[in-house]
N, C-alpha and C. Protein backbone atom coordinates (compact mmCIF):
# COMPACT_ATOMS: atom_id res chain seq x y z
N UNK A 1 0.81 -1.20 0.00
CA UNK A 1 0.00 0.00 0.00
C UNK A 1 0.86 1.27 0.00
N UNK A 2 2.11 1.31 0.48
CA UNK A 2 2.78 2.32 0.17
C UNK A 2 3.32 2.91 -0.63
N UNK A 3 3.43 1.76 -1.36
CA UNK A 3 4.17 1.58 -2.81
C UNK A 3 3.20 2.77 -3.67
N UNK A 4 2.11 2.53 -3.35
CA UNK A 4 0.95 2.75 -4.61
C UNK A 4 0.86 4.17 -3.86
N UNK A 5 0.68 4.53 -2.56
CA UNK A 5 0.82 5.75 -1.91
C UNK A 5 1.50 6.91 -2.93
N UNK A 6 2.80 6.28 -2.45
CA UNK A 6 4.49 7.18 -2.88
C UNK A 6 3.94 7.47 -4.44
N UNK A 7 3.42 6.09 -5.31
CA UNK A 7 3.20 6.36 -6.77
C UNK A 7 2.16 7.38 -7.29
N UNK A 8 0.97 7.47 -6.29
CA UNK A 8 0.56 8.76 -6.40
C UNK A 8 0.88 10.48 -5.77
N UNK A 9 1.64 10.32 -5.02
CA UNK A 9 2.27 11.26 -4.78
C UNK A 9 3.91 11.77 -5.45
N UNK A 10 4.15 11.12 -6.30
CA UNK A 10 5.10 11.42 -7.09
C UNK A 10 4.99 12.61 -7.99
N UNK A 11 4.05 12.41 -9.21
CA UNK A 11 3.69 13.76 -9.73
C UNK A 11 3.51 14.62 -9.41
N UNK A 12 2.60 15.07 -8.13
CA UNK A 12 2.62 16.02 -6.85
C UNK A 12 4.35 16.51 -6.82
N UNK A 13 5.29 15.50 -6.24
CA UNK A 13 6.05 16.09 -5.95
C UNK A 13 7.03 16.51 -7.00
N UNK A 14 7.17 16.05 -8.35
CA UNK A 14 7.79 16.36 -9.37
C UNK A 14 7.78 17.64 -9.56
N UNK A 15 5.97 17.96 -9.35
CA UNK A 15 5.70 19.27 -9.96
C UNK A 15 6.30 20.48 -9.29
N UNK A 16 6.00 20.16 -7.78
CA UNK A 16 6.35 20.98 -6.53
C UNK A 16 7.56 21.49 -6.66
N UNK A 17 8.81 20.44 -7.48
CA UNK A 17 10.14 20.51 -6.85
C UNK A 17 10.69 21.62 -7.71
N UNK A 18 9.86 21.40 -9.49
CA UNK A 18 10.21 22.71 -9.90
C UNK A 18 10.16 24.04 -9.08
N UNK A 19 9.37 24.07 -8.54
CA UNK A 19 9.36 25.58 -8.08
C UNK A 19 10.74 25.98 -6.77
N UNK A 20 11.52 25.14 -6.30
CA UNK A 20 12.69 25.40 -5.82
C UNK A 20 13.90 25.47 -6.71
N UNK A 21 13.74 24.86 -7.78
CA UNK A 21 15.03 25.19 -8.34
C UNK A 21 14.78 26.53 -9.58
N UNK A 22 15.65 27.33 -9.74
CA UNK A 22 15.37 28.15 -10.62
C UNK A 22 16.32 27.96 -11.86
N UNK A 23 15.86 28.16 -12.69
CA UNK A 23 16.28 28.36 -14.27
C UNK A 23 17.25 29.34 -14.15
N UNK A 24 18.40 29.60 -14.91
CA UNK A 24 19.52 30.65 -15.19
C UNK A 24 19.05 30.94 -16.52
N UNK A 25 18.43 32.77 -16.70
CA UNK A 25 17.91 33.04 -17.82
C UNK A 25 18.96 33.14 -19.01
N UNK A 26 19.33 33.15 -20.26
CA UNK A 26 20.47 33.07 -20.87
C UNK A 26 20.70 35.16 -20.41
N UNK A 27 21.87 35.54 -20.46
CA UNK A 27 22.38 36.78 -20.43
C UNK A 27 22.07 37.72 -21.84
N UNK A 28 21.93 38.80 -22.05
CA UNK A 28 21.60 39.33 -23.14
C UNK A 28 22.74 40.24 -23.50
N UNK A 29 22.88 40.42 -24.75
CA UNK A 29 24.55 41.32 -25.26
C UNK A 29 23.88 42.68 -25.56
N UNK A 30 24.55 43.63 -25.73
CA UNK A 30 23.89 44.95 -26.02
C UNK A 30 23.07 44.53 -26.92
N UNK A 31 22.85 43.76 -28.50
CA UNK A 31 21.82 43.63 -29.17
C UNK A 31 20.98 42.34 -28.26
N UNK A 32 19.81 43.18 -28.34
CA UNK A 32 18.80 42.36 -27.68
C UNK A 32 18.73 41.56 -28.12
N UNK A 33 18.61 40.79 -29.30
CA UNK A 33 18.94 39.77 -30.10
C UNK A 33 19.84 38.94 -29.69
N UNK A 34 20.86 38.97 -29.25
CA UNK A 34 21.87 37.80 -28.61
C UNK A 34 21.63 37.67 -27.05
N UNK A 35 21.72 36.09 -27.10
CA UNK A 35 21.65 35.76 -25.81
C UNK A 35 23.16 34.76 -25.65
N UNK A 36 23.16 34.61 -24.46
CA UNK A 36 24.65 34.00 -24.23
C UNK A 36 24.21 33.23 -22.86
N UNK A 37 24.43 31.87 -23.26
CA UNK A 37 23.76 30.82 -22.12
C UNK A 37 25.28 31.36 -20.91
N UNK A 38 25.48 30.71 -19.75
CA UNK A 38 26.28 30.37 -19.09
C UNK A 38 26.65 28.75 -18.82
N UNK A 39 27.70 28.50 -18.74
CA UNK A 39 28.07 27.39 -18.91
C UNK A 39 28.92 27.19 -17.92
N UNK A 40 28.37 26.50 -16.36
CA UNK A 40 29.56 25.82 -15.29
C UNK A 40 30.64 25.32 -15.85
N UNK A 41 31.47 25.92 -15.36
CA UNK A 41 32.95 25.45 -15.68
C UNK A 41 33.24 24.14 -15.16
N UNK A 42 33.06 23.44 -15.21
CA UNK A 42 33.00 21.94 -14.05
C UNK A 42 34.46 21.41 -14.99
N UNK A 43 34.97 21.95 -16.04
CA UNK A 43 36.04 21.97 -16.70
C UNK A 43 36.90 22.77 -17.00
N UNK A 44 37.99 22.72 -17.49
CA UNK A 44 38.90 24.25 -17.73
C UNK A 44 38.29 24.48 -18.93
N UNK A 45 38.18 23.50 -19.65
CA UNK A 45 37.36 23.85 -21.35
C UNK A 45 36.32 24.22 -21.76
N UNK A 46 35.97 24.57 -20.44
CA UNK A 46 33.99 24.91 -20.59
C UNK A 46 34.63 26.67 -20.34
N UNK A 47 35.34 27.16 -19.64
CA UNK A 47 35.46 28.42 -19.21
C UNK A 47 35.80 28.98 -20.61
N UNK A 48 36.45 28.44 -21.78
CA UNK A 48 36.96 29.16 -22.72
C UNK A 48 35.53 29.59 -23.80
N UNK A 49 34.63 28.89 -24.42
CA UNK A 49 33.39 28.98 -24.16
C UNK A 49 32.53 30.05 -23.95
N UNK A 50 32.57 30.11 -22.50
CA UNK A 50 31.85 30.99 -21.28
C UNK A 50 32.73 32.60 -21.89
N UNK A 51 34.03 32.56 -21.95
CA UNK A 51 34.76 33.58 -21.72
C UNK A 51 34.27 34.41 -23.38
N UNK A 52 34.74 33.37 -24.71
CA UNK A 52 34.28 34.11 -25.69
C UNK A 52 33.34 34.16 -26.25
N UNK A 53 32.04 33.49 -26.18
CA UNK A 53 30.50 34.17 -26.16
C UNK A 53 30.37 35.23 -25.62
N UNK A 54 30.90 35.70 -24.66
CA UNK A 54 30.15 36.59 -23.37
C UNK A 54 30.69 37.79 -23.98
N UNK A 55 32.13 37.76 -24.28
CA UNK A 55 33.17 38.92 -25.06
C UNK A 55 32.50 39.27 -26.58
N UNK A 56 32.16 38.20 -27.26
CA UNK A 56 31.32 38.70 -28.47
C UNK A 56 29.92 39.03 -28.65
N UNK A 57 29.34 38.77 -27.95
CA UNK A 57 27.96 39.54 -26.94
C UNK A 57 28.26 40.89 -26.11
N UNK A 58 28.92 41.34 -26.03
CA UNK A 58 29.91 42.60 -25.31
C UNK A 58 28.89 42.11 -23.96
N UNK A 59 29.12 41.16 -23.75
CA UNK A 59 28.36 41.04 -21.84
C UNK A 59 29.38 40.88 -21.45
N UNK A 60 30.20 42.13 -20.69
CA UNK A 60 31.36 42.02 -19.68
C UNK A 60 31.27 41.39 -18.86
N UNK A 61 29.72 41.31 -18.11
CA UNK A 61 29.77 40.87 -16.38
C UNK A 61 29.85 39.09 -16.98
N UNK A 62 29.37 38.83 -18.12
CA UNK A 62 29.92 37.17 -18.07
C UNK A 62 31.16 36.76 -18.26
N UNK A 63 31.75 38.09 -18.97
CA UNK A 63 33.30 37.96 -19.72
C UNK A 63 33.93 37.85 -18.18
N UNK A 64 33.95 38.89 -17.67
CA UNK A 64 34.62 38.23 -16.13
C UNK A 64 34.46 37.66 -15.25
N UNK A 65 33.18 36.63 -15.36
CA UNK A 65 32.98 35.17 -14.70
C UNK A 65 33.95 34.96 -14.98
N UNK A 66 34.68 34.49 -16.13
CA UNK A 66 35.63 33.38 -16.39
C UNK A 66 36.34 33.58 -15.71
N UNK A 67 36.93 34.37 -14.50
CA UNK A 67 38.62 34.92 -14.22
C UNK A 67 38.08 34.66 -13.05
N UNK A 68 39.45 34.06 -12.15
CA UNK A 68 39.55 34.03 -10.56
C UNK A 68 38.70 35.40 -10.04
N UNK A 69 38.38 34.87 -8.82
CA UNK A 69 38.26 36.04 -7.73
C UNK A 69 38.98 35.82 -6.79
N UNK A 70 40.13 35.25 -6.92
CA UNK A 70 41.30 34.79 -5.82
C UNK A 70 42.60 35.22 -6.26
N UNK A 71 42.06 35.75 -7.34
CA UNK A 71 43.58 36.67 -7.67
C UNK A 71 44.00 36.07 -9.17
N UNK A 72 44.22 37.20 -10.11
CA UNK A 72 44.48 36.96 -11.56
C UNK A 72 45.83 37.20 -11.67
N UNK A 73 47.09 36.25 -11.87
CA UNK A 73 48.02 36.66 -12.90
C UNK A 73 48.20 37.29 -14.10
N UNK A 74 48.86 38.28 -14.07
CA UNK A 74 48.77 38.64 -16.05
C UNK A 74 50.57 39.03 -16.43
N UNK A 75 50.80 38.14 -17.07
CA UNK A 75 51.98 38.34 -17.32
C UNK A 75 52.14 38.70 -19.04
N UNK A 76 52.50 39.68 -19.55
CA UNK A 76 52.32 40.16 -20.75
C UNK A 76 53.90 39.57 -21.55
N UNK A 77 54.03 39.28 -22.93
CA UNK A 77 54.94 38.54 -23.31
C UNK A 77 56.11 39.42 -23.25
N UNK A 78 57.61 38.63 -23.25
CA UNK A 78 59.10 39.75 -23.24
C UNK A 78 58.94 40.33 -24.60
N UNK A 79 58.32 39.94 -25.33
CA UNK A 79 59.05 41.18 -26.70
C UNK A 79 57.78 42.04 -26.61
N UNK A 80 57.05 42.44 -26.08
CA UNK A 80 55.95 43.28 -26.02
C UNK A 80 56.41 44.50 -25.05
N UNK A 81 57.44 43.62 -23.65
CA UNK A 81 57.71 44.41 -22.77
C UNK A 81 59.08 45.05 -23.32
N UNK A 82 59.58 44.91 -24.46
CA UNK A 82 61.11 44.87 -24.88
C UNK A 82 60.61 46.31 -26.23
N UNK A 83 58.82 46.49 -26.32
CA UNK A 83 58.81 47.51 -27.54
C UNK A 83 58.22 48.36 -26.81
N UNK A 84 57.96 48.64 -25.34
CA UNK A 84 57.54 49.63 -24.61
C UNK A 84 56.71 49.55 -23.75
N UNK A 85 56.09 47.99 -23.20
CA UNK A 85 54.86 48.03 -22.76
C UNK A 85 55.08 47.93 -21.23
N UNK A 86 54.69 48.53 -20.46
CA UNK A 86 55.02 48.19 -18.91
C UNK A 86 54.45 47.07 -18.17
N UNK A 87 55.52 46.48 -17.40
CA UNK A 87 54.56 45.53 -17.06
C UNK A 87 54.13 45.42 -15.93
N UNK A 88 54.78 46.63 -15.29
CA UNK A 88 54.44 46.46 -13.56
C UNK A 88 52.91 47.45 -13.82
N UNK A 89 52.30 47.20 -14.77
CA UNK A 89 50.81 47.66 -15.36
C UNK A 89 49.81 46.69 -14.60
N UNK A 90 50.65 45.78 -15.00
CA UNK A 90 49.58 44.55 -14.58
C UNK A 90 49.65 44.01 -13.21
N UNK A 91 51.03 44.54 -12.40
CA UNK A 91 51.05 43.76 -11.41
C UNK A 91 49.84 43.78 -10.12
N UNK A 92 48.82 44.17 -10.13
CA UNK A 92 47.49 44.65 -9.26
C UNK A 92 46.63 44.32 -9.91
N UNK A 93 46.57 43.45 -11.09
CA UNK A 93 45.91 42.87 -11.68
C UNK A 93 44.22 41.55 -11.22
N UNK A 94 43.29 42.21 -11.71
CA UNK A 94 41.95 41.23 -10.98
C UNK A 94 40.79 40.88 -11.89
N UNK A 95 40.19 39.97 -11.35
CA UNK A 95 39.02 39.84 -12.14
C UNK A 95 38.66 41.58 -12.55
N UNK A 96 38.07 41.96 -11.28
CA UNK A 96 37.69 43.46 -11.59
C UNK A 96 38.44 44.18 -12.95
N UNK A 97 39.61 44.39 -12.49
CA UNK A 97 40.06 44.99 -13.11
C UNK A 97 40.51 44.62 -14.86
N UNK A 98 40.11 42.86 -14.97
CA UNK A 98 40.15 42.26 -16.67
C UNK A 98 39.09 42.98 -17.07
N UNK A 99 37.82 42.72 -16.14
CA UNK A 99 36.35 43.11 -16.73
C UNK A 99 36.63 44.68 -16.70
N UNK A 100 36.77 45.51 -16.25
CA UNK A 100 36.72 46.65 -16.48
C UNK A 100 37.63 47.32 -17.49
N UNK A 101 38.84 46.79 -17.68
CA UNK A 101 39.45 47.12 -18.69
C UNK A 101 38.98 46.71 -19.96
N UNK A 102 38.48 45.79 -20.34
CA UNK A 102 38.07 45.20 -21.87
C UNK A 102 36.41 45.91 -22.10
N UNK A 103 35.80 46.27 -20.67
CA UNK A 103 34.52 47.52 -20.70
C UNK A 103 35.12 48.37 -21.63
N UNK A 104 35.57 49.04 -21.30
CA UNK A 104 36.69 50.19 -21.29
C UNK A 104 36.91 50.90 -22.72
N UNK A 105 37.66 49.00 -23.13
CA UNK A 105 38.20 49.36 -24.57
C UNK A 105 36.91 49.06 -25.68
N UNK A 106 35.94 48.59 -25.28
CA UNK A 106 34.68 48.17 -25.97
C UNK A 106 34.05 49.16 -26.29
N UNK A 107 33.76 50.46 -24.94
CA UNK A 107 33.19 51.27 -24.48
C UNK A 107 33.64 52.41 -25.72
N UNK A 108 35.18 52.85 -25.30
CA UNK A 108 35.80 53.81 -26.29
C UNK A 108 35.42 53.23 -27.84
N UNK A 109 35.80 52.25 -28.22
CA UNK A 109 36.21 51.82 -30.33
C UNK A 109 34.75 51.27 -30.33
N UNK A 110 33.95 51.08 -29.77
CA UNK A 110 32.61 50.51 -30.09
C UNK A 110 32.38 50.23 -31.35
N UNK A 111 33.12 48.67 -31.22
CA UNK A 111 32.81 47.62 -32.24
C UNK A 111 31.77 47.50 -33.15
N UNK A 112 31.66 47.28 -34.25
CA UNK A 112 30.09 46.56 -34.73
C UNK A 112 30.28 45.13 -34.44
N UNK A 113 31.35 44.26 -34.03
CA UNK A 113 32.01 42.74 -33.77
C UNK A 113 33.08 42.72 -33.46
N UNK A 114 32.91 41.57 -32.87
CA UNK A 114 33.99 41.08 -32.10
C UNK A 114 34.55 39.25 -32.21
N UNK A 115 35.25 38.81 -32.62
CA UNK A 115 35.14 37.37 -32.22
C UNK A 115 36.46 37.21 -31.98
N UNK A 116 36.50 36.02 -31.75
CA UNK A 116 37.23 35.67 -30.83
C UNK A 116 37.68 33.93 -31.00
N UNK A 117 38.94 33.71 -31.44
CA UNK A 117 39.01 32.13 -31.08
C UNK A 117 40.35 31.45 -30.92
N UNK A 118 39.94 30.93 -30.28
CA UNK A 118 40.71 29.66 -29.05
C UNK A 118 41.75 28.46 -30.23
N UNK A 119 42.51 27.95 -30.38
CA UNK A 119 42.51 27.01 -31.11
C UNK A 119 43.87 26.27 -30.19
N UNK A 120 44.38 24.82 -30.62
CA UNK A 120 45.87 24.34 -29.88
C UNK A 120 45.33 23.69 -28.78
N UNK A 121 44.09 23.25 -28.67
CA UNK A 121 43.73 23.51 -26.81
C UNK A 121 44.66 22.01 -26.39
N UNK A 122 45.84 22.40 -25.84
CA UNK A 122 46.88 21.39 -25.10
C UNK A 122 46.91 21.60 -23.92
N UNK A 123 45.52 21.01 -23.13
CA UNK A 123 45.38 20.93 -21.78
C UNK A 123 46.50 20.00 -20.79
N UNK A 124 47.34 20.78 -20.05
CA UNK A 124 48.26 19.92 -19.16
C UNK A 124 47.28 19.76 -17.95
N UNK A 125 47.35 18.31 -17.02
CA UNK A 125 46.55 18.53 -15.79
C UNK A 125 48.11 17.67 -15.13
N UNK A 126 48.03 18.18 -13.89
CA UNK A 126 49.44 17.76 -12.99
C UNK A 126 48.69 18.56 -11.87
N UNK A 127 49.62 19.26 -10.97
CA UNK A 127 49.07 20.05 -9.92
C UNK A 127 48.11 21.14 -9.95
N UNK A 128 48.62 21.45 -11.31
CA UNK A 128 48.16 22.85 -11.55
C UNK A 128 47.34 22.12 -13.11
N UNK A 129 46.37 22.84 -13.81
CA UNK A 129 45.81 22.60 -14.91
C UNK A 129 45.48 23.52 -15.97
N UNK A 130 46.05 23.54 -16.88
CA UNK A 130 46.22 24.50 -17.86
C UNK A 130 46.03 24.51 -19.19
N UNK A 131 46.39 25.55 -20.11
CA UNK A 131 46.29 25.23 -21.61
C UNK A 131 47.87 25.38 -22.12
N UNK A 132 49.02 25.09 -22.75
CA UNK A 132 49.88 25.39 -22.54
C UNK A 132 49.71 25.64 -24.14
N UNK A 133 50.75 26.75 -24.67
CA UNK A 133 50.65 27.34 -26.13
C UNK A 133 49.42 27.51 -26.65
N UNK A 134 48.21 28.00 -25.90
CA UNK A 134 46.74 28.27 -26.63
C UNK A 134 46.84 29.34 -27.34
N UNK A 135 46.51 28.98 -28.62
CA UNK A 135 46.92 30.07 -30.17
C UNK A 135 45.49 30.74 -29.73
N UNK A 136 45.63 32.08 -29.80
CA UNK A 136 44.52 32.80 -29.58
C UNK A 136 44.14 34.16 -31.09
N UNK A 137 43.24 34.31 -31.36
CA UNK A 137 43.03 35.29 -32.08
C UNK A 137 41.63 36.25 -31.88
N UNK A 138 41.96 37.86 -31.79
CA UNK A 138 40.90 38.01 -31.59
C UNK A 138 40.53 39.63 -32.51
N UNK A 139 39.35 39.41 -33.03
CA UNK A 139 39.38 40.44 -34.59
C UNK A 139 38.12 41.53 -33.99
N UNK A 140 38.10 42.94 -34.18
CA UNK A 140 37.05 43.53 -34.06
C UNK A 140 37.27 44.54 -34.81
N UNK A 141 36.04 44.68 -35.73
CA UNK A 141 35.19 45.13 -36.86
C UNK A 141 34.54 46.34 -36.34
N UNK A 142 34.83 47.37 -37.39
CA UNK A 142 33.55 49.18 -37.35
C UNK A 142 33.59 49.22 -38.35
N UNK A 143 32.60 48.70 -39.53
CA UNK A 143 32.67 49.43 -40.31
C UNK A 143 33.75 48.83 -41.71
N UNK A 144 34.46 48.97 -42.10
CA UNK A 144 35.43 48.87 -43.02
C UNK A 144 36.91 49.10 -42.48
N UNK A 145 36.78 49.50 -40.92
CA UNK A 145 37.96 49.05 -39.84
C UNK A 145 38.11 47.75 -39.51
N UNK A 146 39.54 46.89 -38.91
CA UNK A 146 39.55 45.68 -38.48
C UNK A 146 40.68 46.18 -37.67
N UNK A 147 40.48 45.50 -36.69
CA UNK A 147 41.81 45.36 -35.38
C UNK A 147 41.85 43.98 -35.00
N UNK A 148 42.89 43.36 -35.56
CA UNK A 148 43.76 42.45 -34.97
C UNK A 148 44.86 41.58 -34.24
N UNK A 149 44.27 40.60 -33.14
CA UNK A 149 45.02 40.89 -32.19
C UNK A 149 45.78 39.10 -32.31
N UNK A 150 46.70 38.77 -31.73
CA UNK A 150 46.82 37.27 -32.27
C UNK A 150 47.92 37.15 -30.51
N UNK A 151 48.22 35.69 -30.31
CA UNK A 151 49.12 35.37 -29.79
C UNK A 151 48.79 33.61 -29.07
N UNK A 152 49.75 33.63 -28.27
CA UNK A 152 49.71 32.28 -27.74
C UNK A 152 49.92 32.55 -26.05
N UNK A 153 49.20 31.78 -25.46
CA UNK A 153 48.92 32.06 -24.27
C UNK A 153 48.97 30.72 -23.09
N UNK A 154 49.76 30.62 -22.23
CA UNK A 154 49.72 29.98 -20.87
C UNK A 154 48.44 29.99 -20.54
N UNK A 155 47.88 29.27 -20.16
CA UNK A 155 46.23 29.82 -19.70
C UNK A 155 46.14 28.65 -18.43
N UNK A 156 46.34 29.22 -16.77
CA UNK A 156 45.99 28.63 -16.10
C UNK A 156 44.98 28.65 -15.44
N UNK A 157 44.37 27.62 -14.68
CA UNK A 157 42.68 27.48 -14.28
C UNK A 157 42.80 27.21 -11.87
N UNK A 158 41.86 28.35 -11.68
CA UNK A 158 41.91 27.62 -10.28
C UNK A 158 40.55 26.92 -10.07
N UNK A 159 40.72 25.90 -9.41
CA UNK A 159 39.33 25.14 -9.08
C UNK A 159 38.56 25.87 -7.66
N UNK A 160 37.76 26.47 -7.73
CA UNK A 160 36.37 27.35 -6.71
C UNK A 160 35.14 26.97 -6.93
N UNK A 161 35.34 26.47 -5.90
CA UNK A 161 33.69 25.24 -5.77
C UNK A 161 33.33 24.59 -6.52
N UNK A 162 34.47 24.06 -7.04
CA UNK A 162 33.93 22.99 -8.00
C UNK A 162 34.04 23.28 -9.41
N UNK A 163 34.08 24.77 -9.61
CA UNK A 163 34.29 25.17 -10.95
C UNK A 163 35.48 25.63 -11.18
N UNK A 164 35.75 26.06 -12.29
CA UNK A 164 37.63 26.58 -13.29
C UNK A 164 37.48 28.08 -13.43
N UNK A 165 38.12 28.79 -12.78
CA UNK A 165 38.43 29.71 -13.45
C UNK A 165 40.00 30.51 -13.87
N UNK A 166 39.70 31.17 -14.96
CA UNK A 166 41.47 31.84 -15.40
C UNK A 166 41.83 32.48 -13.93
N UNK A 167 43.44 32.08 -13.53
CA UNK A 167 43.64 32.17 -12.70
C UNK A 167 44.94 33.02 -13.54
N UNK A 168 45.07 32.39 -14.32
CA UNK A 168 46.98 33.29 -14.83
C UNK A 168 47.32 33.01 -16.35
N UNK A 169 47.40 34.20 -16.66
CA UNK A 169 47.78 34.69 -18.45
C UNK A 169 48.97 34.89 -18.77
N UNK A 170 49.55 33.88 -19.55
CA UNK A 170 51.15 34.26 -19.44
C UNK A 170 51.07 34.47 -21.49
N UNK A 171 51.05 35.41 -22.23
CA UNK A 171 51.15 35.90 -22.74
C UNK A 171 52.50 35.70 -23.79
N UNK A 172 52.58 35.10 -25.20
CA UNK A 172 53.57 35.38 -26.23
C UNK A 172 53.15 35.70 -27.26
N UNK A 173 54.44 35.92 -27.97
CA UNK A 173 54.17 36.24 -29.26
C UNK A 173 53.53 35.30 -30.09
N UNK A 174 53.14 35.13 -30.96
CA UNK A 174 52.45 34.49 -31.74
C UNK A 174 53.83 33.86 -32.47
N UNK A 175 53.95 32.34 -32.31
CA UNK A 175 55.51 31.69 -32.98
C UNK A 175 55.02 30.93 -34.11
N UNK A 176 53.87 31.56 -35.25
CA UNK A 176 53.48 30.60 -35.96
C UNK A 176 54.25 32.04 -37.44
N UNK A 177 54.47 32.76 -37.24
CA UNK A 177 55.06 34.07 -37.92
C UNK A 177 53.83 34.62 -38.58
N UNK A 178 53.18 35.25 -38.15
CA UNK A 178 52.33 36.64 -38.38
C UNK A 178 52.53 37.36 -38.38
N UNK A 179 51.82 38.53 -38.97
CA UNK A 179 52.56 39.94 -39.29
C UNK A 179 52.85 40.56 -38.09
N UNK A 180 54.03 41.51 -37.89
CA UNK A 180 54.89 41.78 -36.41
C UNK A 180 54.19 42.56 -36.13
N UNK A 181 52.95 43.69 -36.89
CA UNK A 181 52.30 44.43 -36.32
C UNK A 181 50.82 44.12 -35.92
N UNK A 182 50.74 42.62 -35.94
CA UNK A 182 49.76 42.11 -34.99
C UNK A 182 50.24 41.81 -33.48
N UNK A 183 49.46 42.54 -32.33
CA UNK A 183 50.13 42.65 -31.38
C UNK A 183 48.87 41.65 -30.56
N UNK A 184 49.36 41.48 -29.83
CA UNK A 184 49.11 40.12 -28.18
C UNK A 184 47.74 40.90 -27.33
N UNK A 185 46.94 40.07 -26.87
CA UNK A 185 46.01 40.83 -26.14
C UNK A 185 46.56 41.25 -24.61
N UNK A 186 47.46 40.96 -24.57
CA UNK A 186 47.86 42.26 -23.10
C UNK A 186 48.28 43.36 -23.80
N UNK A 187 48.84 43.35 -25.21
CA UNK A 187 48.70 45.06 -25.89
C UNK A 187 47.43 45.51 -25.62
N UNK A 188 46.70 44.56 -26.09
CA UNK A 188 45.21 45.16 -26.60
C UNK A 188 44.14 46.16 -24.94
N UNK A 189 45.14 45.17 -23.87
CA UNK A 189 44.80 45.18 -22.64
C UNK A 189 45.56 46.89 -22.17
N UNK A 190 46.90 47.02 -22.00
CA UNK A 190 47.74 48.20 -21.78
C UNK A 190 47.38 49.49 -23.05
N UNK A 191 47.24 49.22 -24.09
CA UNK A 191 47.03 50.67 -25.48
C UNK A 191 45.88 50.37 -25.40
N UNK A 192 44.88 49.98 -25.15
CA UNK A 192 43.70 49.42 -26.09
C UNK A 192 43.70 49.82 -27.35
N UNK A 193 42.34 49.12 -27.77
CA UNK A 193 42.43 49.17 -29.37
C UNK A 193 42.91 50.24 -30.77
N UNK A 194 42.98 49.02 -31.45
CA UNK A 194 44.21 50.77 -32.49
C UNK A 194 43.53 49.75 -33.99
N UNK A 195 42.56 50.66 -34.67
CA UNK A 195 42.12 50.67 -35.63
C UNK A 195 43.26 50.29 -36.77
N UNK A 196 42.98 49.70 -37.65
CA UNK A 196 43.98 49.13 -38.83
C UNK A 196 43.44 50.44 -39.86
């Protein structure tokens, strides 16, 4: 008799249980038209993802989910720091301060696009878990303007509650030979953007 109890009270409680858990609405980009799901990092490879949807949606506040709140490394590459770029720029470096800077530069050159992509993904896992040489490229469009940014990147992940986030950006040149006046996104980060 209980059996048959529990079996009618099941649907009851199926229905009920929705109403404690809530839905995560997708995020919206300045065009109302784009939405940008979020995606738990329960991986380092889910954060990359998370990081460039959110950046080509210009939704900053998702763009800096991806980054520690325990403290961001940013180490910008030697021949960047060898053509003028400072690097004790970065040393106070934070989530806050990724998201507010790439606001910033969005804010000023106001893109018509942006994308963004990841490629190389040579995940090391040992103590620490990372992307090691992640070829990065990232292009934004006004118009009959293009700014391009290219390089290869250290990309380490800290685990916080369970999820990944960029914990440390170690920044090079791009060693696949691209044009020398495509510069690294910690340029893009220290000058911001510079119209072609």
């Amino acid at each position: 008799m209980d059996g048959m109890r529990t079996l009618r009270l099941l649907p009851l409680l199926l229905l009920t249980a929705g109403c404690f858990f809530d839905t995560r609405e997708p995020e919206q980009g300045e065009d109302p038209g784009i939405e940008v799901e979020w995606q738990d990092p329960i991986e380092p490879s889910l954060a990359l993802p998370n990081m460039t949807a959110s950046l080509e949606a210009k939704i900053l506040t998702n763009y800096g989910r991806s980054f520690s709140t325990e403290g961001l490394e940013m180490d910008p590459a030697a021949e960047d720091v060898g053509l003028g770029l400072d690097e004790t720029y970065f040393d106070a470096w934070s989530k806050d301060e990724e998201e507010s800077r790439m606001s910033a530069i969005l804010t000023a050159a106001m893109p018509d696009s942006v994308r963004v992509e990841f490629s190389d993904l040579n995940e090391v896992v040992g103590d620490e878990r990372y992307f090691k040489d992640l070829h990065y490229e990232i292009i934004f469009t006004k118009g009959a303007s293009k700014a391009r940014y290219a390089g290869d990147v250290d990309l380490y992940f800290r685990e916080e509650g369970g999820l990944y986030y960029i914990s440390k950006w170690i920044d090079k040149v791009d060693d696949q030979g691209v044009d020398p006046d495509v510069h690294t996104w910690c340029w893009l980060r220290y000058y911001g953007l510079e119209w072609s």
